[in-house]
Protein backbone atom coordinates (compact mmCIF):
# COMPACT_ATOMS: atom_id res chain seq x y z
CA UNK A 1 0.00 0.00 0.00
CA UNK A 2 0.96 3.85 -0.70
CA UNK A 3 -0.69 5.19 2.26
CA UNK A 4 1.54 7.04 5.11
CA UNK A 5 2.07 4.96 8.36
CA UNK A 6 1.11 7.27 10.90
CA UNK A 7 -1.85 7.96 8.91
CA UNK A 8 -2.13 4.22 9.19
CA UNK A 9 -2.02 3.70 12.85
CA UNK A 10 -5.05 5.88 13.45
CA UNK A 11 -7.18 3.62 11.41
CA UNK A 12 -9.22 1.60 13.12
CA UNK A 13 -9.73 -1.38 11.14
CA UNK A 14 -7.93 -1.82 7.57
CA UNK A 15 -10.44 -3.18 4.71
CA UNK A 16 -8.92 -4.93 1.60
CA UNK A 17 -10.29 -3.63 -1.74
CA UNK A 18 -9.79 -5.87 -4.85
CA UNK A 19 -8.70 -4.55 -8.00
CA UNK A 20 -11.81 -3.79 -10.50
CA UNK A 21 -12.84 -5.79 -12.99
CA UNK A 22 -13.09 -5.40 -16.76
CA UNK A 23 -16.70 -3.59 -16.37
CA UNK A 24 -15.97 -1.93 -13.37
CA UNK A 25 -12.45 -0.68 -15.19
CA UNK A 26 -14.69 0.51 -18.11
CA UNK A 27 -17.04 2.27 -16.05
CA UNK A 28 -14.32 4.25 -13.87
CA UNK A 29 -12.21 4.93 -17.41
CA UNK A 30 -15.28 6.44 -18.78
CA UNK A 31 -16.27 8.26 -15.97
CA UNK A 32 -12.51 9.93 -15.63
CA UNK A 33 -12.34 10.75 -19.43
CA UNK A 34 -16.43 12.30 -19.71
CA UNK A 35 -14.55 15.52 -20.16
CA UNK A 36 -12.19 15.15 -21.80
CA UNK A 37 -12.38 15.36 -25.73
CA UNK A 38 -11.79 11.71 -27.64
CA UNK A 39 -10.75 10.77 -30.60
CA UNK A 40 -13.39 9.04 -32.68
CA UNK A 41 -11.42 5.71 -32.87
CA UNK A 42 -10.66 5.97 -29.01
CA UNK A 43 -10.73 2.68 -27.80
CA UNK A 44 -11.60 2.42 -23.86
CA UNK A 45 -12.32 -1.30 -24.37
CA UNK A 46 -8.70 -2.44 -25.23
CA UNK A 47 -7.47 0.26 -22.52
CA UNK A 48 -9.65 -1.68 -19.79
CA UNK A 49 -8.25 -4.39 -21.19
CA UNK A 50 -4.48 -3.24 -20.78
CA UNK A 51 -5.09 -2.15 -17.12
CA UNK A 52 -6.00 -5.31 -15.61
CA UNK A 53 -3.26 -4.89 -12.47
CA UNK A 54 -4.45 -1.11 -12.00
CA UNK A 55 -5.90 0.50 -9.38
CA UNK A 56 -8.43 3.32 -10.13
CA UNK A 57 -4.93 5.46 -8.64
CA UNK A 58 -3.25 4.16 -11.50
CA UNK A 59 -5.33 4.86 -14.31
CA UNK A 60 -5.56 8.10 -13.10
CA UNK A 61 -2.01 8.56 -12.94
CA UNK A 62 -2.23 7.03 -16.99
CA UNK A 63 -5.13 9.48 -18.15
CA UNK A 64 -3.19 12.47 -16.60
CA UNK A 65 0.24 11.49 -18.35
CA UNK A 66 -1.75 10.20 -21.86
CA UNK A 67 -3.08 14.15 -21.49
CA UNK A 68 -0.12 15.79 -21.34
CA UNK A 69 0.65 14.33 -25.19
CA UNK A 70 -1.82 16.72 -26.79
CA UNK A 71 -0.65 19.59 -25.07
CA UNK A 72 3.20 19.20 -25.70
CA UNK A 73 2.27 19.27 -29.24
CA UNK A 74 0.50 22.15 -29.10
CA UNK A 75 3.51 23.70 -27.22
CA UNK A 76 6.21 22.37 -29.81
CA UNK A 77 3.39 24.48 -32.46
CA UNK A 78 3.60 27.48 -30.18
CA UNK A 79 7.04 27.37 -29.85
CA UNK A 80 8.03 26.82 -33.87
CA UNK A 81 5.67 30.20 -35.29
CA UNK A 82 7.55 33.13 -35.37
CA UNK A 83 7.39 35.97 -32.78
CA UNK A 84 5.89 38.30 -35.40
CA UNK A 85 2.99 36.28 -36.24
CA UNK A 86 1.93 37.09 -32.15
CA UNK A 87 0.42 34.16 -30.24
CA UNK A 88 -2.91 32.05 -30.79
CA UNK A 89 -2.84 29.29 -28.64
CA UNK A 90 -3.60 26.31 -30.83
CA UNK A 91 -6.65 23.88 -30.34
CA UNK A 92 -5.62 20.55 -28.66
CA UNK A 93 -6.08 17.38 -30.54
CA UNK A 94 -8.37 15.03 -29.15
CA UNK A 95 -6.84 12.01 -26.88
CA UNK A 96 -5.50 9.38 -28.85
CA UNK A 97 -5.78 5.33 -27.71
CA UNK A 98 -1.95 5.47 -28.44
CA UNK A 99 -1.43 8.43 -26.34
CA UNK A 100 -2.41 6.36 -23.39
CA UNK A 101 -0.61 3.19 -24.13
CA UNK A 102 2.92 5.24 -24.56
């Protein structure tokens, strides 16, 4: 477990929580990316799929690196345009299967 000790020692009682399972992993995926904007091939299926060993903490941790993809491009466009053509923040891709699985 990733939980502090001392934090620990106040609990009363401990409680073991399994890992989800496939539906349960589809569920919590699509409930973590509802905002965020997919790409039309997106595959959550095959990610639930890939993230048998996760925790909910984990795919979190997944989803918020896969997002930083989109944005590091738009960056690297931001960063290539010349000074003189001023600055227009560019529109972020949508989140790519791929993007996750990296």
């Amino acid at each position: 477990f990733d939980v502090d000790s001392a934090f620990l020692r106040r609990m009363p009682r401990s409680f073991f929580i399994g890992l989800p399972d496939r539906d349960s992993r589809i569920k919590i995926l699509s409930s973590m990316l509802s905002n965020v904007p997919l790409a039309r091939n997106f595959d959550i299926e095959y990610l639930a799929d890939a993230t048998v060993e996760y925790t909910p903490s984990d795919m979190k941790e997944v989803l918020r690196t896969a997002a930083l993809f989109p944005l590091r491009e738009a960056r690297a466009k931001v960063l290539q345009s010349p000074p003189e053509a001023g600055f227009m923040a560019p529109q972020l891709r949508p989140l790519e299967t791929k993007d996750v699985m990296e």
